[in-house]
Protein backbone atom coordinates (compact mmCIF):
# COMPACT_ATOMS: atom_id res chain seq x y z
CA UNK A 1 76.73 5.10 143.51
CA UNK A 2 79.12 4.90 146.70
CA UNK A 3 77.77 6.55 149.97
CA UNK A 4 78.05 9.99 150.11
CA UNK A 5 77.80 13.02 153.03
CA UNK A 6 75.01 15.16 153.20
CA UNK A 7 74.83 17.47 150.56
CA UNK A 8 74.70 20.96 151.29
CA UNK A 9 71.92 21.31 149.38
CA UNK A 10 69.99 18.28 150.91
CA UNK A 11 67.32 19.48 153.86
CA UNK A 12 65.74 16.92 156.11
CA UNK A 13 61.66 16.34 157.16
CA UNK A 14 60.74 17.59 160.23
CA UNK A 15 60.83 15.06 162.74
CA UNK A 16 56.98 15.84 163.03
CA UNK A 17 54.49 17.54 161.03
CA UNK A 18 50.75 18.02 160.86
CA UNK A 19 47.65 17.98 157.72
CA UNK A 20 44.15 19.27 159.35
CA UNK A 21 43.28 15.76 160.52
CA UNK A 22 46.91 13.87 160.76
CA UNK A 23 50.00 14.20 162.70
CA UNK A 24 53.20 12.52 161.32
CA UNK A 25 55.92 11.88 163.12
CA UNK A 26 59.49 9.96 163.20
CA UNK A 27 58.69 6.43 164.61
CA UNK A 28 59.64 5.08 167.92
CA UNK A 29 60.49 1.67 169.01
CA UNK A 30 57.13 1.47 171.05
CA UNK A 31 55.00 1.81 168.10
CA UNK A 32 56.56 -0.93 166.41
CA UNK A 33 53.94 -3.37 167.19
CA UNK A 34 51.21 -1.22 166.02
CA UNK A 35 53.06 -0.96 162.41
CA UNK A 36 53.75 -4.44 162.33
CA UNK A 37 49.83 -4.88 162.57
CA UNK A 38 49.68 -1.80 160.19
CA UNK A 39 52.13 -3.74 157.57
CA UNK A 40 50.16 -7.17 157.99
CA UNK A 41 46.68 -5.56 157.39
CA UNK A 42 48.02 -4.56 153.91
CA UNK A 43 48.95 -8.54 152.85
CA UNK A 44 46.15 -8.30 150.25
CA UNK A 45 48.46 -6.77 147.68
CA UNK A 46 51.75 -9.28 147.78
CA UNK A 47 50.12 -11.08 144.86
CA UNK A 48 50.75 -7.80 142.74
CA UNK A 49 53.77 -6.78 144.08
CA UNK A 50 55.49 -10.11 145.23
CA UNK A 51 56.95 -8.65 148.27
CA UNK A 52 57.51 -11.12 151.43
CA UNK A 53 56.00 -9.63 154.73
CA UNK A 54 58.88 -7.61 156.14
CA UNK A 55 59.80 -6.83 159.64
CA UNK A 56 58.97 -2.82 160.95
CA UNK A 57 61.37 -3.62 163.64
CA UNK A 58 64.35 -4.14 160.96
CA UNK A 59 63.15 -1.15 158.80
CA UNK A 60 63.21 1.25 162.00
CA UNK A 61 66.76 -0.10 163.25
CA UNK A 62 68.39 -0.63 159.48
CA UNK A 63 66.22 2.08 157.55
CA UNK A 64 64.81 1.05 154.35
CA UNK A 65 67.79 2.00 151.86
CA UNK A 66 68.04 2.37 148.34
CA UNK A 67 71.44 1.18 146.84
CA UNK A 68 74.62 2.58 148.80
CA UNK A 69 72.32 4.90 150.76
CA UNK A 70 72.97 5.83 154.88
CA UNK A 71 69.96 5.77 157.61
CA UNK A 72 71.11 9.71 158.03
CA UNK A 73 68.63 10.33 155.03
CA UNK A 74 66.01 7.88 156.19
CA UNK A 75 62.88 8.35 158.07
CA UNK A 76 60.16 5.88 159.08
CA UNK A 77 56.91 8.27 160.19
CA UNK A 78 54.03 7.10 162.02
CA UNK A 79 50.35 8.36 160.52
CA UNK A 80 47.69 9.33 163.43
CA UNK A 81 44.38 11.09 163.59
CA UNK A 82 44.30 14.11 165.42
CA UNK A 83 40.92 13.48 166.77
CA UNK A 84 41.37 9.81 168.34
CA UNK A 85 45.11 9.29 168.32
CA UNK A 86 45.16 6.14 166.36
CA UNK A 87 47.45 4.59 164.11
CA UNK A 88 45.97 5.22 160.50
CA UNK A 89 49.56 4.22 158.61
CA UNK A 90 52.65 5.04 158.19
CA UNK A 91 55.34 6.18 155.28
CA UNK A 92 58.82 5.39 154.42
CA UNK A 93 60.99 7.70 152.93
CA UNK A 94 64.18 8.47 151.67
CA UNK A 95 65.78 11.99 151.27
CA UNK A 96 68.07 12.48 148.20
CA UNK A 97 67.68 9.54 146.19
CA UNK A 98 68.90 8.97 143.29
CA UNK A 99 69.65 12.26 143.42
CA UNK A 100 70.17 15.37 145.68
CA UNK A 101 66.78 16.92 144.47
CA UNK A 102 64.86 14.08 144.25
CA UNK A 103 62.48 13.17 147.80
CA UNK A 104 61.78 9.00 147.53
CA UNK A 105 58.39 7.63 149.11
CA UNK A 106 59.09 3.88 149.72
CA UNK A 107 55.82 2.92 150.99
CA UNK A 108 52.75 4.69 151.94
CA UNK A 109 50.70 2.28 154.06
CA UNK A 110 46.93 3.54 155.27
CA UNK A 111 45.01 0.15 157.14
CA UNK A 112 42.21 -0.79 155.22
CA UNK A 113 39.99 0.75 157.92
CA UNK A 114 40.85 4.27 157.35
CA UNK A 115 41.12 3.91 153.39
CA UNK A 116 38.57 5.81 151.75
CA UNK A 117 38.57 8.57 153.69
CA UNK A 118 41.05 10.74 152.19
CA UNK A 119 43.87 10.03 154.87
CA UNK A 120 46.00 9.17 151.82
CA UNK A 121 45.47 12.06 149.54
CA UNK A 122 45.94 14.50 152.69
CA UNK A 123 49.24 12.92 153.88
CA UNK A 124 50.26 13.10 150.34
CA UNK A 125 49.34 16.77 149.80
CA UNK A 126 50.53 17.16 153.15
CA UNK A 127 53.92 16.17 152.61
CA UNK A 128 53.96 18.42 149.08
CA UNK A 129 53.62 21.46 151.00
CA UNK A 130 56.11 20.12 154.03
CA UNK A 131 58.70 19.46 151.15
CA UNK A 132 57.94 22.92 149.87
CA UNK A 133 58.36 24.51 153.10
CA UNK A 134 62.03 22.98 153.64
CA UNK A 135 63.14 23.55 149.90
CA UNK A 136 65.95 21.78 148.17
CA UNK A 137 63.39 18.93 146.36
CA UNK A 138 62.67 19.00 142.93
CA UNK A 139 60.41 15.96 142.81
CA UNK A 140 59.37 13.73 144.46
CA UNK A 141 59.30 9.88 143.30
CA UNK A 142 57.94 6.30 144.12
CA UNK A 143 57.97 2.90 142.83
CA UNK A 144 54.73 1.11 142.06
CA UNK A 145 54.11 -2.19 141.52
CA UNK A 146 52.22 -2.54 137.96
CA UNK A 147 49.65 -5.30 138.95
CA UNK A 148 48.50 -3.02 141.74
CA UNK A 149 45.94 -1.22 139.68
CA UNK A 150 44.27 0.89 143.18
CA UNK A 151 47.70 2.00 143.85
CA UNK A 152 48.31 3.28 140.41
CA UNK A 153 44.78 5.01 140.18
CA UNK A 154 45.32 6.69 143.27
CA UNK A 155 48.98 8.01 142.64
CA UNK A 156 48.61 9.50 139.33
CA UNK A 157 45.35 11.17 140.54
CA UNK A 158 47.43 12.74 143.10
CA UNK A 159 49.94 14.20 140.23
CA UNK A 160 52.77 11.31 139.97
CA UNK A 161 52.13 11.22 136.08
CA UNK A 162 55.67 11.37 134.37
CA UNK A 163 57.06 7.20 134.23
CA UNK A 164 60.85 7.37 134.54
CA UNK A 165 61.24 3.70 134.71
CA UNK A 166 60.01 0.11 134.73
CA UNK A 167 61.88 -2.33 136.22
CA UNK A 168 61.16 -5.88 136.62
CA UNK A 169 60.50 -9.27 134.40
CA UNK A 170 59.81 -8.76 130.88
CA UNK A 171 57.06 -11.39 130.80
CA UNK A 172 53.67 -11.48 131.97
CA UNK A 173 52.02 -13.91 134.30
CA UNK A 174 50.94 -14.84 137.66
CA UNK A 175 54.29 -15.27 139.53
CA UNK A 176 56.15 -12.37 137.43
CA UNK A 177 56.19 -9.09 138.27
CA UNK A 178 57.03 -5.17 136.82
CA UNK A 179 57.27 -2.18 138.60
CA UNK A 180 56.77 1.61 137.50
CA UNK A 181 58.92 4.25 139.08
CA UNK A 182 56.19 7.84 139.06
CA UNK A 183 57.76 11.09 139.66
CA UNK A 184 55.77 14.25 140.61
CA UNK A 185 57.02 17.49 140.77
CA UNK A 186 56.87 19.77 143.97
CA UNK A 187 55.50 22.54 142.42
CA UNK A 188 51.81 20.72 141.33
């Protein structure tokens, strides 16, 4: 896949957006502290995935890109509570990838402090009906790491039911790992 212009066809997130108790909005350079401590609170799952800690400061300047893709169609966006103003996570996302029609979530991160109390399903549902609103998606579709059983539970619950891939090593064990790409479409 080389690197292509924006499609006609392909609409961008608005820079900020709002669920009854969240706003999301694109990132700034100031908050990258506060998602670096977001990030490191979420450690407890590189045994499933395998992931190294990364750096937010090199995913806002770089963009977190699939294969031959351009920061145009990237967006890191901060998660707050309306009520207090704190940071309850963030998402990275792609638009467009692997295909015009197709929204990407890279990573969803809630802290543990705020989990289990549907900030995750909102944002989620959230974004459905922002996607809806600037039309152009399909689907939208994540990768999921298949040793990360709470991550699993809680996006197929949300609709991401249809498995269009797994990737990863073929054998099981401690220091192997598999990942399931979900897909959900826009109209659920």
């Amino acid at each position: 896949m080389e690197k292509r212009n924006k499609p006609a066809a392909l609409r961008l997130l608005p820079a900020r957006w709002e669920t009854a108790r969240l706003t999301v909005e694109d990132s700034r350079q100031e908050e990258i502290p506060e998602l670096q401590t977001a990030l490191d609170s979420c450690d407890y799952i590189k045994p499933w995935t395998g992931d190294e800690e990364g750096s937010m400061q090199n995913v806002l300047d770089g963009g977190d890109l699939p294969p031959n893709g351009s920061k145009e169609f990237f967006r890191l966006q901060s998660v707050r509570a309306k009520a207090t103003g704190q940071l309850v996570g963030f998402l990275d996302l792609y638009h467009g990838y692997p295909t015009a029609e197709v929204f990407w979530v890279g990573l969803l991160v809630i802290q543990p402090q705020f989990q289990k109390s549907g900030y995750g399903r909102e944002v989620i549902c959230g974004l459905k009906e922002t996607l809806a609103e600037v039309g152009g998606y399909r689907v939208i579709r994540l990768g999921v790491a298949l040793k990360n059983w709470p991550a699993l539970r809680f996006w197929t619950r949300l609709g991401f039911d249809r498995i269009i891939a797994i990737k990863g090593d073929e054998v099981h064990s401690e220091n192997t790992f598999a990942f399931v790409t979900l897909e959900c479409p826009l109209d659920r």
